[in-house]
C-alpha atoms as a PDB file:
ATOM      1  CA  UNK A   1     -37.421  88.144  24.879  1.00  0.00           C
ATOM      2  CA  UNK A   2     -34.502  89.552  23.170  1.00  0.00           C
ATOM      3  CA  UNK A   3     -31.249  89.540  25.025  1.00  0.00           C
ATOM      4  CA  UNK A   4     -29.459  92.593  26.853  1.00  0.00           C
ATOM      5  CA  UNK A   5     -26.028  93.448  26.099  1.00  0.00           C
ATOM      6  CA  UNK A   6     -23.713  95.733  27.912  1.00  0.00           C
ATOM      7  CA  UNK A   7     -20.667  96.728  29.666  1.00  0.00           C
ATOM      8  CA  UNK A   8     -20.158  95.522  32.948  1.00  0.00           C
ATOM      9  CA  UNK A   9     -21.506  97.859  35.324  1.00  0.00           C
ATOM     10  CA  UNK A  10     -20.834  98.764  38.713  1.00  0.00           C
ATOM     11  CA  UNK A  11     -23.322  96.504  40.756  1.00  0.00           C
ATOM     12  CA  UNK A  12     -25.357  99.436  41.958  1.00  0.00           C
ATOM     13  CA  UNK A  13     -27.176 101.509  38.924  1.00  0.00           C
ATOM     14  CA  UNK A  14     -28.977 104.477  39.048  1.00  0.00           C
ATOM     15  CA  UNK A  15     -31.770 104.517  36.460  1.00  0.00           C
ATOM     16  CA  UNK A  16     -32.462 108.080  34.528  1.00  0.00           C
ATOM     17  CA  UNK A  17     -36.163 109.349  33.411  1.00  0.00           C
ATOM     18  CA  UNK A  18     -35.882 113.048  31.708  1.00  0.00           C
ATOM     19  CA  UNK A  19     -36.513 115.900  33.448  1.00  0.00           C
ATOM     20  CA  UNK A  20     -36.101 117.309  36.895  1.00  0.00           C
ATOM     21  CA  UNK A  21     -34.424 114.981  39.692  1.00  0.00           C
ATOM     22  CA  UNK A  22     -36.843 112.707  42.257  1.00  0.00           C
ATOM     23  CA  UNK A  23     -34.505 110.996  44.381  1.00  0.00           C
ATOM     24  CA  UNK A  24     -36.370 107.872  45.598  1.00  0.00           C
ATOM     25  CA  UNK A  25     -35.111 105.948  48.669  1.00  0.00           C
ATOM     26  CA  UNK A  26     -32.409 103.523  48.208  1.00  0.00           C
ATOM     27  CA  UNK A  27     -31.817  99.969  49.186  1.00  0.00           C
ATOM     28  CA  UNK A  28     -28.778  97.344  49.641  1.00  0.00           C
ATOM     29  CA  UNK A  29     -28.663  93.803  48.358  1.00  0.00           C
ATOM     30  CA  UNK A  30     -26.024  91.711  50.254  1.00  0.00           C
ATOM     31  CA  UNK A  31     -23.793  89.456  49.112  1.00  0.00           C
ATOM     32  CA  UNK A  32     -23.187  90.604  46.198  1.00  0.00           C
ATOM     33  CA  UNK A  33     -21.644  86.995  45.129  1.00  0.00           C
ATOM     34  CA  UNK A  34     -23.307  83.888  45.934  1.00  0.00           C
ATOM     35  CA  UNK A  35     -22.092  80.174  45.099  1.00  0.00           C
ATOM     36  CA  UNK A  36     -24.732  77.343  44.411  1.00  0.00           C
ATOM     37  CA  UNK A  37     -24.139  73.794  43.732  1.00  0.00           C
ATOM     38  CA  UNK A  38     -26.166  71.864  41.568  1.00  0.00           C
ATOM     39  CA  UNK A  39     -27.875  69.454  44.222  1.00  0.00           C
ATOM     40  CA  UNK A  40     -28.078  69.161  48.135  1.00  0.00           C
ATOM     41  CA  UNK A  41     -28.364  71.670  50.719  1.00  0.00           C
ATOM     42  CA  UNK A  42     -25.672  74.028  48.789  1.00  0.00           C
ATOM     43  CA  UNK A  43     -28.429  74.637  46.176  1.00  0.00           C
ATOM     44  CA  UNK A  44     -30.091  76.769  47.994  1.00  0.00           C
ATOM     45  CA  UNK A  45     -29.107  80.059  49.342  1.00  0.00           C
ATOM     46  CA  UNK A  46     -30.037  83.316  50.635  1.00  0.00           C
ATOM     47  CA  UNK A  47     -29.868  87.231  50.156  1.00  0.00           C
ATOM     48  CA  UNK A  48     -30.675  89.947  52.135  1.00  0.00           C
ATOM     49  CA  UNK A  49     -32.515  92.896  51.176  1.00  0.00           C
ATOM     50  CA  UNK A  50     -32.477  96.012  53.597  1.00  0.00           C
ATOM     51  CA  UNK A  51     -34.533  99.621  52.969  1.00  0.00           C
ATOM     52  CA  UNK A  52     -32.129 102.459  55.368  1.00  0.00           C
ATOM     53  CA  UNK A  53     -34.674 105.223  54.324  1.00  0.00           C
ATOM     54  CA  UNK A  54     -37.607 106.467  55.202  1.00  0.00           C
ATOM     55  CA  UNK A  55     -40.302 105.623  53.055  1.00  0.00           C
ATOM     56  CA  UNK A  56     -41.649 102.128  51.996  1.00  0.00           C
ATOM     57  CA  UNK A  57     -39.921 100.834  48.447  1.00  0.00           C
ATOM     58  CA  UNK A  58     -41.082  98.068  45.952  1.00  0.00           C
ATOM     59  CA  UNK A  59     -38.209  95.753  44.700  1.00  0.00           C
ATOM     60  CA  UNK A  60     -39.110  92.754  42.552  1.00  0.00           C
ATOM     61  CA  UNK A  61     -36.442  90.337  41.773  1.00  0.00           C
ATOM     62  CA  UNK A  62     -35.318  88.135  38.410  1.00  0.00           C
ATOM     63  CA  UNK A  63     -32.213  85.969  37.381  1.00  0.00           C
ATOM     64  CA  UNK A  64     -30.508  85.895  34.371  1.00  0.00           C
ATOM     65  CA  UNK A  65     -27.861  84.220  32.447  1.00  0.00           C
ATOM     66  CA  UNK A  66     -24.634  85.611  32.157  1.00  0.00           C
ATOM     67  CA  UNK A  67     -22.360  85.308  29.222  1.00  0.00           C
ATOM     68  CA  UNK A  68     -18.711  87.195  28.507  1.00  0.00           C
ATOM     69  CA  UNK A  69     -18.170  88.255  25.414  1.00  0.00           C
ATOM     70  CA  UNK A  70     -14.670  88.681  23.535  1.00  0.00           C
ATOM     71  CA  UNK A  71     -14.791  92.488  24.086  1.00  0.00           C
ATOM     72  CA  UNK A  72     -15.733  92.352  27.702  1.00  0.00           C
ATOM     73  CA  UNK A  73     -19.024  92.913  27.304  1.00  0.00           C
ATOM     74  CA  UNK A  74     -21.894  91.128  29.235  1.00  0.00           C
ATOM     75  CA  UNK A  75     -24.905  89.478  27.069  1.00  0.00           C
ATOM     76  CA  UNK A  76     -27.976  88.434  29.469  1.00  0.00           C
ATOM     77  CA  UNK A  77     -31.378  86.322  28.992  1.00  0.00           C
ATOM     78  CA  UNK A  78     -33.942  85.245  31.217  1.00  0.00           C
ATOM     79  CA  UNK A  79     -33.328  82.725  33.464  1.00  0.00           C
ATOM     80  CA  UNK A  80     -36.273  82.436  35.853  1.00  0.00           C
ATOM     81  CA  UNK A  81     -36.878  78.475  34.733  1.00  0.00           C
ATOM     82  CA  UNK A  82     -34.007  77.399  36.501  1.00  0.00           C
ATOM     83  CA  UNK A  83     -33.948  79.343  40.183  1.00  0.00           C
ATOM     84  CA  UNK A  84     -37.165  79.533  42.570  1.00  0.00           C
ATOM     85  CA  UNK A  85     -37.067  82.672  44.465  1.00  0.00           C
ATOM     86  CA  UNK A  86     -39.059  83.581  47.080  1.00  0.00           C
ATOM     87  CA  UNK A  87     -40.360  86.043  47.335  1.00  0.00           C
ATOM     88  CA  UNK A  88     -40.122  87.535  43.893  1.00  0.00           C
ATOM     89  CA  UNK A  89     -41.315  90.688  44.528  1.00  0.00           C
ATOM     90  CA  UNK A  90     -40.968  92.755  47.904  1.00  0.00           C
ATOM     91  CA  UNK A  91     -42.151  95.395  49.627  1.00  0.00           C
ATOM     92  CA  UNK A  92     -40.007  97.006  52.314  1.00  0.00           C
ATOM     93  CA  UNK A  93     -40.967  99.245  55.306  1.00  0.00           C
ATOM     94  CA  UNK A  94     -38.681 101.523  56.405  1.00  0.00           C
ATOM     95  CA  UNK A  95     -35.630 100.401  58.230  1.00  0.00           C
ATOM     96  CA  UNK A  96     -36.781  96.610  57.414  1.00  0.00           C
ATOM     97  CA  UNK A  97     -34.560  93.993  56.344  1.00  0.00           C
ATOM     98  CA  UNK A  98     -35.961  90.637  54.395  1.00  0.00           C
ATOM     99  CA  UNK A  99     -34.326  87.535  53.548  1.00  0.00           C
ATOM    100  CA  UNK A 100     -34.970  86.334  50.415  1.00  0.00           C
ATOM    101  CA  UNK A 101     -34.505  82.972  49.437  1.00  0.00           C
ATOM    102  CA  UNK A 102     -32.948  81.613  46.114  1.00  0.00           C
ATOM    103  CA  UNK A 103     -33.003  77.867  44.733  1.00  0.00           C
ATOM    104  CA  UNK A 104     -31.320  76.150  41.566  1.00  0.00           C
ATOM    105  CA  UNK A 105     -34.086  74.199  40.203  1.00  0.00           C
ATOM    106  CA  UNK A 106     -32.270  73.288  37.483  1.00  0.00           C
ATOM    107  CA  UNK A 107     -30.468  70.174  36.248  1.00  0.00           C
ATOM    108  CA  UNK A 108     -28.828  68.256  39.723  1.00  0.00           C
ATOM    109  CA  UNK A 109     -25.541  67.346  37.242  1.00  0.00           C
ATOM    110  CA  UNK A 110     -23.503  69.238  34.986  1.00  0.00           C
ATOM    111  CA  UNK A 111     -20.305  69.014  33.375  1.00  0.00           C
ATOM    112  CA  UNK A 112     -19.692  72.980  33.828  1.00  0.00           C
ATOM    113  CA  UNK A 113     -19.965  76.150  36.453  1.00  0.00           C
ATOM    114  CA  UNK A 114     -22.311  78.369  35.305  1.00  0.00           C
ATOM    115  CA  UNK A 115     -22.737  82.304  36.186  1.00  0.00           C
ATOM    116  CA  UNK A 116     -26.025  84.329  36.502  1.00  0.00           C
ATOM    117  CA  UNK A 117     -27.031  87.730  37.598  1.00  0.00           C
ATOM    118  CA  UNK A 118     -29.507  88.278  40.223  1.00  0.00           C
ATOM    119  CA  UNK A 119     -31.401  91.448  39.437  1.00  0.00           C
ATOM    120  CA  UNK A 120     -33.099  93.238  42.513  1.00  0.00           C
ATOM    121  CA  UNK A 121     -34.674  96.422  41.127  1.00  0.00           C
ATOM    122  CA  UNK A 122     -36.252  99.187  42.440  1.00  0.00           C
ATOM    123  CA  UNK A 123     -39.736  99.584  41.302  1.00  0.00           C
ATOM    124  CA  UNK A 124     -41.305 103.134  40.388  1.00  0.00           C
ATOM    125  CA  UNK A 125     -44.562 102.670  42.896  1.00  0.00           C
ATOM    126  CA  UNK A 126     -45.850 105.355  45.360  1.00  0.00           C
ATOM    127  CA  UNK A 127     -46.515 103.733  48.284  1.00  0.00           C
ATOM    128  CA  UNK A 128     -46.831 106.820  50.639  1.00  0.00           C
ATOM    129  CA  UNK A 129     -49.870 108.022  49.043  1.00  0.00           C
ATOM    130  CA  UNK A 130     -48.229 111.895  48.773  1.00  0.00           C
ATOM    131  CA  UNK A 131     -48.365 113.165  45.353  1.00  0.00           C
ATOM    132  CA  UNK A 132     -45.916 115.717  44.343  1.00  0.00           C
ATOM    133  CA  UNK A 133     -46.610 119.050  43.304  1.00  0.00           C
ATOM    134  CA  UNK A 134     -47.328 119.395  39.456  1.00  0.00           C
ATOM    135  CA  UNK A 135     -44.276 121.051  37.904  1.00  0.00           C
ATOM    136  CA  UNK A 136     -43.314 122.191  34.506  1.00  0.00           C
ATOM    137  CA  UNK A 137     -41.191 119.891  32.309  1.00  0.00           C
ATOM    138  CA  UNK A 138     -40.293 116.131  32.913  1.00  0.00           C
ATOM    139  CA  UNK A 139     -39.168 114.226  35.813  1.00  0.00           C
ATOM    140  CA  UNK A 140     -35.585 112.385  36.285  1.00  0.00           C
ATOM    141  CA  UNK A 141     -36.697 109.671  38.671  1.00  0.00           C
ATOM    142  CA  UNK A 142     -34.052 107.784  40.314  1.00  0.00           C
ATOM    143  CA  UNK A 143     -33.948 104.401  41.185  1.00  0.00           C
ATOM    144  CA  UNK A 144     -31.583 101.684  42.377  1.00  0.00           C
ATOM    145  CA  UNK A 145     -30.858  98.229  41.162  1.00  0.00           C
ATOM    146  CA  UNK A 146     -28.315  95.825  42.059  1.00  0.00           C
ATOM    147  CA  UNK A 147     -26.803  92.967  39.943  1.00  0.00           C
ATOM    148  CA  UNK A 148     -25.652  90.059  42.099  1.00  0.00           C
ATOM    149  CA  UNK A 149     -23.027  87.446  41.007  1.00  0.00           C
ATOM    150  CA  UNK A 150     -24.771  84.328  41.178  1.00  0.00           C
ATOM    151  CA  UNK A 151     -22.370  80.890  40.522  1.00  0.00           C
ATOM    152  CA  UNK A 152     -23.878  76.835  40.190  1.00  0.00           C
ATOM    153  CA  UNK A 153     -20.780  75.145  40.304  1.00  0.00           C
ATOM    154  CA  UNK A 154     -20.218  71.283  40.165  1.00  0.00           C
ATOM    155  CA  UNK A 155     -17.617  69.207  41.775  1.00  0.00           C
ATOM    156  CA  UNK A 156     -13.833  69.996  41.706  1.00  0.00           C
ATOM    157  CA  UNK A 157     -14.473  72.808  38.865  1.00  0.00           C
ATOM    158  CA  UNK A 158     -11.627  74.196  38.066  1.00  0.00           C
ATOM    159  CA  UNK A 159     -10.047  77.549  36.172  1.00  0.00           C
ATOM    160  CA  UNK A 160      -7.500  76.488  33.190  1.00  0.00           C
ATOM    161  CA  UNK A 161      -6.608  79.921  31.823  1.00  0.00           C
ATOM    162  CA  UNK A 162      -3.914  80.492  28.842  1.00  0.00           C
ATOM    163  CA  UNK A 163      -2.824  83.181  26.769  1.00  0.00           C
ATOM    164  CA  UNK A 164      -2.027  82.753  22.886  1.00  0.00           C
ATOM    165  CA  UNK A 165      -1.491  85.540  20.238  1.00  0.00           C
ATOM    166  CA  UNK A 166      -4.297  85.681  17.569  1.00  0.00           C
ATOM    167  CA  UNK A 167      -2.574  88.380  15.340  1.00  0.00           C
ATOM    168  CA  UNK A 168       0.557  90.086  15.099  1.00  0.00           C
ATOM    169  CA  UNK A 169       0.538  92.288  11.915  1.00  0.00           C
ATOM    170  CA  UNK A 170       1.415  95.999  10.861  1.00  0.00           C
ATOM    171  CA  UNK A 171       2.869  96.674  14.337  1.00  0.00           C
ATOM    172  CA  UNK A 172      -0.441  95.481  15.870  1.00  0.00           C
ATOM    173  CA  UNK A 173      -1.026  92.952  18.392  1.00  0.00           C
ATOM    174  CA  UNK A 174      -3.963  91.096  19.775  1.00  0.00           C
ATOM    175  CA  UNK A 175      -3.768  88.623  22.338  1.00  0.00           C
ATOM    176  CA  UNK A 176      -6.806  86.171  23.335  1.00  0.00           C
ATOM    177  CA  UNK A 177      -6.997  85.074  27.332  1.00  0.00           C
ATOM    178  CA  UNK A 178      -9.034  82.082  27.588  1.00  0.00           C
ATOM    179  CA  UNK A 179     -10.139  79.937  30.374  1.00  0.00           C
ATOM    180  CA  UNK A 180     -10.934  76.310  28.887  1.00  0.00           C
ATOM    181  CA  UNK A 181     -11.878  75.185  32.384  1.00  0.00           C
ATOM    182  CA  UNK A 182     -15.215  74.774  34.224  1.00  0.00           C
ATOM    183  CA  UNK A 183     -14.847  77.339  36.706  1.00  0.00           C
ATOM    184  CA  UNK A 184     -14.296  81.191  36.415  1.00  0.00           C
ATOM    185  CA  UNK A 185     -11.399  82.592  37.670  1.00  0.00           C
ATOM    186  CA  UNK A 186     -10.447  86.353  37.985  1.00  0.00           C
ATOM    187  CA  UNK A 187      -7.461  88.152  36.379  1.00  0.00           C
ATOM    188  CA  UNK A 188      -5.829  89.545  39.379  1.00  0.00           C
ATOM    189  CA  UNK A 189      -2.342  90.415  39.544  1.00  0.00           C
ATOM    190  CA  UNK A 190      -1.849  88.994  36.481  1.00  0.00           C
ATOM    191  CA  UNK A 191       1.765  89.292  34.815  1.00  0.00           C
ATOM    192  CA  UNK A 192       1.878  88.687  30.855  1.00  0.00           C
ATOM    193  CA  UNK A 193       5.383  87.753  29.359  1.00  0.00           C
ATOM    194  CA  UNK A 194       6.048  88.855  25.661  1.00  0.00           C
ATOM    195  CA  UNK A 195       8.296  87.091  23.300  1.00  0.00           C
ATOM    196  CA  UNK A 196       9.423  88.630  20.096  1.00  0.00           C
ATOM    197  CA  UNK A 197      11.147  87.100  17.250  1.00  0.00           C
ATOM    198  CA  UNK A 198      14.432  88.494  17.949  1.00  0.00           C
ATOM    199  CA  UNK A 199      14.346  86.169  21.103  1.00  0.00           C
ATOM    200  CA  UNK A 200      14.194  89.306  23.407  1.00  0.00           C
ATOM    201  CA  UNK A 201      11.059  89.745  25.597  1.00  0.00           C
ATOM    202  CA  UNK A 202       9.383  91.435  28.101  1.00  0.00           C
ATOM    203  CA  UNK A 203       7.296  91.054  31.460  1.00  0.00           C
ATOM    204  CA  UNK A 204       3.870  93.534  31.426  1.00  0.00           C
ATOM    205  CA  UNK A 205       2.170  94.198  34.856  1.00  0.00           C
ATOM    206  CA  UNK A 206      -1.255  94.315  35.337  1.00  0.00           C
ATOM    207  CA  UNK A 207      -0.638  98.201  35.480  1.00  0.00           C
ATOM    208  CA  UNK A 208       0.461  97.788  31.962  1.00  0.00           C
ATOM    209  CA  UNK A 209      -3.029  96.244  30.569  1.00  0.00           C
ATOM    210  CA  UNK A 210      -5.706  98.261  31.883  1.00  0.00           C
ATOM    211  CA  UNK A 211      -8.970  96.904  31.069  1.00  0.00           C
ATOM    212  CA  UNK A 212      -7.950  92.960  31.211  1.00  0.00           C
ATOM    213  CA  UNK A 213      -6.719  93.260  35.009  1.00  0.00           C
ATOM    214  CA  UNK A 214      -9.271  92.292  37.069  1.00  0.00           C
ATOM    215  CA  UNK A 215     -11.956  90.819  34.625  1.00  0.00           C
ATOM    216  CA  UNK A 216     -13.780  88.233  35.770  1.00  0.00           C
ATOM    217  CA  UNK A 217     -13.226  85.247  33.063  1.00  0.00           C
ATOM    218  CA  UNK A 218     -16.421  82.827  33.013  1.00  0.00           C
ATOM    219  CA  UNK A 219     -15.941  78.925  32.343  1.00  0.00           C
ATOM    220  CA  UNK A 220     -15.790  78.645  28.871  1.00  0.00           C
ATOM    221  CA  UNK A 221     -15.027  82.383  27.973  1.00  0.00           C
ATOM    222  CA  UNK A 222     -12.460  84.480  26.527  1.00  0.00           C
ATOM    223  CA  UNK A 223     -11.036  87.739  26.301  1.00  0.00           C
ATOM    224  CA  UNK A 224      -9.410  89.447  23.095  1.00  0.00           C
ATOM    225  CA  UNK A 225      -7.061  92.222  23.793  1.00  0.00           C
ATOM    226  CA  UNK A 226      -4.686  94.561  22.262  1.00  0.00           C
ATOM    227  CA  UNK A 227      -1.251  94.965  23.575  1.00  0.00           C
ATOM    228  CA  UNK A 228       1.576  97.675  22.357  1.00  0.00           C
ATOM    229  CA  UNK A 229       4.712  98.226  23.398  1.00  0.00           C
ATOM    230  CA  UNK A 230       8.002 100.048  21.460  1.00  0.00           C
ATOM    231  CA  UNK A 231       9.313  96.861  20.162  1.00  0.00           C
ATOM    232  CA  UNK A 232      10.326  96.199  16.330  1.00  0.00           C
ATOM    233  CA  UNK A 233      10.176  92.814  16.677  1.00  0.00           C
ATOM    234  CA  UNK A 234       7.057  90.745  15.908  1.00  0.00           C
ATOM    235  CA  UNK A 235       5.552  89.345  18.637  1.00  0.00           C
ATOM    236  CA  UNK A 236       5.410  85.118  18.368  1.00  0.00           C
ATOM    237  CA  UNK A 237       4.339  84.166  22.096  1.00  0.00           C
ATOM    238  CA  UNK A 238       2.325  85.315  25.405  1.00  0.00           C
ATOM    239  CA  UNK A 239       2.498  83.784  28.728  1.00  0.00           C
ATOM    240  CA  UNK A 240       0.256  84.275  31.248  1.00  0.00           C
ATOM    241  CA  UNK A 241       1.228  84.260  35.275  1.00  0.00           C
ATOM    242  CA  UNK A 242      -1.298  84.112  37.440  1.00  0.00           C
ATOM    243  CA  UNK A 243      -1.187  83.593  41.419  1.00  0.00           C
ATOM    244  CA  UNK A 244      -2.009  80.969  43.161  1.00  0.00           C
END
């Protein structure tokens, strides 16, 4: 199966069909972020699934890998050969909540944290038995999924994030943020410091780099990103400050 590639989306998704809107009922996955180790009791863990409407709703349930690419963007394969998860597919009565449960059956060592994406999705069966009046044109039917953080991570992981300046030409400048660790870490209230070649600098705020702030940087990943500021000076260094 090919892989998916996208922006990073807001965990809940509505899904479009053309034509006129059919609102089905909704549902909540919680957590929404889940940490696994690779062996013991920790592998193992659960998620709820709760149905607030009225009507009975079908939601089956898949992981998937998780990989960031340079631009942001999120590339995703099939990972069901590594997690059990019972059950897999659910049906849920009105007002009902169901625990499902969630297992790394993968390898019991690695060197690395890695980062999946549990998928609970809302699937397009009638279970009420009504049938909706025939209308002219298509239907918009809307459903809800959720994508779930999911996180195997091995003993004392750790984030080891650094900032380095991978071209500084015609008044352009692109920075790469990588994390060379084995554990993600997220860019909150970052703080980037800018040296030029005149030996001035200056201190950018998260405010000032919308779109790195707050991304989630994955063991192993990086992020390219363009800065600007009114400088003549060539830029020759980045430093990153993170908190603690």
């Amino acid at each position: 199966m090919g892989s998916i590639r996208q922006k990073i989306l807001p965990v809940a998704i509505a899904v479009l069909l053309f034509g006129r809107t059919v609102s089905l009922p909704g549902f909540s996955l919680q957590p929404i972020s889940q940490h696994f180790e690779p062996s013991g009791s920790m592998s193992s863990q659960t998620f709820q699934l709760h149905n607030p409407g009225n009507s009975p709703i079908a939601i089956e349930l898949s992981m998937h890998t998780r990989e960031l690419q340079p631009d942001g963007s999120e590339v995703r394969e099939p990972a069901n050969d590594l997690f059990s998860i019972f059950p897999g597919r659910v049906i849920l009565d009105p007002g009902e909540r169901r625990t499902v449960r969630v297992r790394w059956i993968g390898p019991a060592e690695i060197d690395s944290e890695q980062a999946f994406r549990l998928l609970a999705e809302q699937l397009p069966v009638n279970l009420t038995g009504d049938e909706a009046a025939p209308e002219s044109g298509g239907v918009i039917t809307i459903m809800y999924r959720y994508l779930a953080a999911v996180y195997v991570t091995p003993e004392r992981a750790e984030a080891d994030v650094h900032a380095e300046v991978i071209d500084a030409t015609n008044g352009e400048t692109r920075i790469r943020i990588s994390n060379s660790g084995s554990q993600h870490r997220l860019l909150n209230s970052l703080e980037l410091i800018v040296q030029y070649a005149d030996g001035s600098s200056t201190l950018l705020t998260s405010a000032d780099l919308p779109g790195l702030a707050g991304t989630n940087l994955l063991a192993g990943s990086w992020r390219d990103y363009p800065i600007s500021d009114s400088s003549s000076s060539e830029v020759t260094d980045v430093s990153l400050i993170l908190p603690d």
